[in-house]
C-alpha atoms as a PDB file:
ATOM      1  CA  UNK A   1     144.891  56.299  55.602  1.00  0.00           C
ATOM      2  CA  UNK A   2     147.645  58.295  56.001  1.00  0.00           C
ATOM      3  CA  UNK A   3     150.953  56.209  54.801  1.00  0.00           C
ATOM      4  CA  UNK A   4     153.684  57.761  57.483  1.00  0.00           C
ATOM      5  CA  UNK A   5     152.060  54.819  60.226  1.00  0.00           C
ATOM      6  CA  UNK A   6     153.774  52.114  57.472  1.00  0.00           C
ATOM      7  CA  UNK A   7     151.778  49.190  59.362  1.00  0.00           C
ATOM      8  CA  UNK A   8     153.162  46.106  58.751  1.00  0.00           C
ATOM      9  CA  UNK A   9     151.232  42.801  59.511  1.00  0.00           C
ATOM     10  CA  UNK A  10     153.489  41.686  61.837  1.00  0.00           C
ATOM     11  CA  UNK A  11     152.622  45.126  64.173  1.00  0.00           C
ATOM     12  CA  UNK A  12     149.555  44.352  63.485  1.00  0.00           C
ATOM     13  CA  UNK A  13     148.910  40.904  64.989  1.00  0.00           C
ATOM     14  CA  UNK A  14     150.838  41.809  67.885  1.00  0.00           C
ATOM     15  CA  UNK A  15     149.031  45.265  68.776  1.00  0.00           C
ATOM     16  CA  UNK A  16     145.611  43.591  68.443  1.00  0.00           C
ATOM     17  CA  UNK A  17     147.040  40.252  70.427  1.00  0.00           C
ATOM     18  CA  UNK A  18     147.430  42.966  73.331  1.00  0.00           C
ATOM     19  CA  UNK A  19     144.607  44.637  73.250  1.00  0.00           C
ATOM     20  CA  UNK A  20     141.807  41.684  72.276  1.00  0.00           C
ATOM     21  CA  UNK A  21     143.763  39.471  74.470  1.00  0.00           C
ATOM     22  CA  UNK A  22     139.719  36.846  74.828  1.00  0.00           C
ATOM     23  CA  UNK A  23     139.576  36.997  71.162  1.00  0.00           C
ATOM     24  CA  UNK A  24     137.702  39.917  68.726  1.00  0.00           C
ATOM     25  CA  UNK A  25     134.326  38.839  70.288  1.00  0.00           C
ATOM     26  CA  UNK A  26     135.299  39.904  73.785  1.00  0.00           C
ATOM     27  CA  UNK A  27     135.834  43.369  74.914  1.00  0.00           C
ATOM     28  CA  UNK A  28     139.270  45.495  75.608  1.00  0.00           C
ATOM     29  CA  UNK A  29     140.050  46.806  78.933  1.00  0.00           C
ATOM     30  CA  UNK A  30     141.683  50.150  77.172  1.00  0.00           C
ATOM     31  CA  UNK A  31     141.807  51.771  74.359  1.00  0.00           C
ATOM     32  CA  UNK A  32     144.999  53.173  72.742  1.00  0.00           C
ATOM     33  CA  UNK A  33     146.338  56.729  72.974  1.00  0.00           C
ATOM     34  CA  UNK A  34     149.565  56.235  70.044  1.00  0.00           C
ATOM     35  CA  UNK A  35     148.036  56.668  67.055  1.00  0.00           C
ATOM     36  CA  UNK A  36     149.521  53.933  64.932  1.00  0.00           C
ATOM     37  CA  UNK A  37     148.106  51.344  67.794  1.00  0.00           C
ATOM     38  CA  UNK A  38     144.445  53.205  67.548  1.00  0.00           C
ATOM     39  CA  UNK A  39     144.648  52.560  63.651  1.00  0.00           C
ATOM     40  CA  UNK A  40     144.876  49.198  63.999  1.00  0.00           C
ATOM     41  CA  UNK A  41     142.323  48.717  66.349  1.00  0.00           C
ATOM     42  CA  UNK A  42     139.706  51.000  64.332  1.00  0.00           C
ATOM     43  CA  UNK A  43     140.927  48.796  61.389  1.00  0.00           C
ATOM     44  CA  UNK A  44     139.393  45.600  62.832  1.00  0.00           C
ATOM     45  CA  UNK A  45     136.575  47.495  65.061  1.00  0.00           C
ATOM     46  CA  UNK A  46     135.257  48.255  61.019  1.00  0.00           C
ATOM     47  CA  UNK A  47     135.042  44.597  60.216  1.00  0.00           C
ATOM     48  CA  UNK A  48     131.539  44.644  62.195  1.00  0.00           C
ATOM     49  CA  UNK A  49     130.147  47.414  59.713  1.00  0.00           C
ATOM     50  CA  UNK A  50     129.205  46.041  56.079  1.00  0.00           C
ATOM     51  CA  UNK A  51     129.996  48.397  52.962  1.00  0.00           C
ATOM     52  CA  UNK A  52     126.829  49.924  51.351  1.00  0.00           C
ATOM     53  CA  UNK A  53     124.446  49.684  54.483  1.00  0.00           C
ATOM     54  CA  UNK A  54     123.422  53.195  56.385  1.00  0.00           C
ATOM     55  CA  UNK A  55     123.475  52.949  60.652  1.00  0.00           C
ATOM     56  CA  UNK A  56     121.830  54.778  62.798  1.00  0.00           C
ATOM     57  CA  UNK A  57     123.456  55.780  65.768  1.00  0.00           C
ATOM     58  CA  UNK A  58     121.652  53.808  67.640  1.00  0.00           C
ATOM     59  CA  UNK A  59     122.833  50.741  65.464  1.00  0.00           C
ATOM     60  CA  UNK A  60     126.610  52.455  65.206  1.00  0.00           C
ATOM     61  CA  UNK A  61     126.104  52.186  69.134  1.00  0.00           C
ATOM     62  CA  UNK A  62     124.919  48.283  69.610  1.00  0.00           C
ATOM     63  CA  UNK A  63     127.754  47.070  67.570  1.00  0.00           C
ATOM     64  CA  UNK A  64     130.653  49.114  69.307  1.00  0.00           C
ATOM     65  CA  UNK A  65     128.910  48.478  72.762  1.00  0.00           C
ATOM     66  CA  UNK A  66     130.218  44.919  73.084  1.00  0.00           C
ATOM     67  CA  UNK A  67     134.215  46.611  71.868  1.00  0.00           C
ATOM     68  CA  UNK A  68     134.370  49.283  74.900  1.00  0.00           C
ATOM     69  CA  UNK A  69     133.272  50.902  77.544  1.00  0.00           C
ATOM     70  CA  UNK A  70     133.583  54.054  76.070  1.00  0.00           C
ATOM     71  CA  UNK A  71     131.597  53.781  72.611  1.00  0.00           C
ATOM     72  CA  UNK A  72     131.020  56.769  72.101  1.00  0.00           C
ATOM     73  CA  UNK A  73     134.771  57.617  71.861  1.00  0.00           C
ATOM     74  CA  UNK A  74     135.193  54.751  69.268  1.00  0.00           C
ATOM     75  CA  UNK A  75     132.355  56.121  67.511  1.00  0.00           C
ATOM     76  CA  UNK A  76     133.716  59.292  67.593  1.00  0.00           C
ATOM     77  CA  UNK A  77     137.337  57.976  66.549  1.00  0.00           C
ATOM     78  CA  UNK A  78     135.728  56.251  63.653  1.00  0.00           C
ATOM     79  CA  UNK A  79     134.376  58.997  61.744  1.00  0.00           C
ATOM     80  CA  UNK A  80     137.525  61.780  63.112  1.00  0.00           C
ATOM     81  CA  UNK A  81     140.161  58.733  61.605  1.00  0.00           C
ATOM     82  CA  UNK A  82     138.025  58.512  58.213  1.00  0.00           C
ATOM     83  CA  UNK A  83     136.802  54.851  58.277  1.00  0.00           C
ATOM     84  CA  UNK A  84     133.145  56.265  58.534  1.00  0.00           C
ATOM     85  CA  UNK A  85     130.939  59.329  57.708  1.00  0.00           C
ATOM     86  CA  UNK A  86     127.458  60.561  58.636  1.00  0.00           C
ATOM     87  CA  UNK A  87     124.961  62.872  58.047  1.00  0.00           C
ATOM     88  CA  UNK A  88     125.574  66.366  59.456  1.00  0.00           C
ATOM     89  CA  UNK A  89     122.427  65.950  62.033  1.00  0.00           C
ATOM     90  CA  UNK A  90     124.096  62.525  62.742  1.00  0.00           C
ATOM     91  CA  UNK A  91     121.204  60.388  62.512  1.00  0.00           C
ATOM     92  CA  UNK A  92     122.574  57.789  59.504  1.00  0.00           C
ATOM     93  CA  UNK A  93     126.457  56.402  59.468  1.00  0.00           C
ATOM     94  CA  UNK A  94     128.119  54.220  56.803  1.00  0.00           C
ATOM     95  CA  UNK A  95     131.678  52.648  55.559  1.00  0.00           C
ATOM     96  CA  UNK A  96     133.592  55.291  53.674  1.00  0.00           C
END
């Protein structure tokens, strides 16, 4: 993570109080475009994945399905923003 976003707890309850506004279980209606709020959100959007397990896509896929609309953006944020990796033919996905 790169330091110069200096999140403080604080920022953080408030960003995610405005974007999971139902609670973590229920979906957001948008999805960031400021980079220190999209951080924050990816930060708790990892909480579903456990450390040491390999996803498929498919399974990388149910679990951000219930977040978003647009999955496949989170997904994509995910790996792009470092919390995850994969395989280069994308098939497996785990917790960096």
């Amino acid at each position: 993570m790169d330091k110069r976003y200096g999140i403080k707890p604080e920022d953080k309850e408030k960003v995610l109080a405005s974007y999971f506004k139902d609670g973590f279980d229920q979906p957001i209606q948008t999805f960031p475009s400021k980079e220190k709020r999209k951080i924050i959100l990816l930060q708790q959007i990892m909480t579903r994945f456990e450390k040491e397990i390999n996803y498929t896509e498919k399974q990388v896929n149910e679990l951000l399905k219930p977040i978003y609309v647009d999955y496949v953006s989170i997904r994509r944020y995910l790996i792009e923003y470092g919390f995850m990796d994969r395989t280069s033919d994308c098939t497996l996905y785990w917790v960096k």
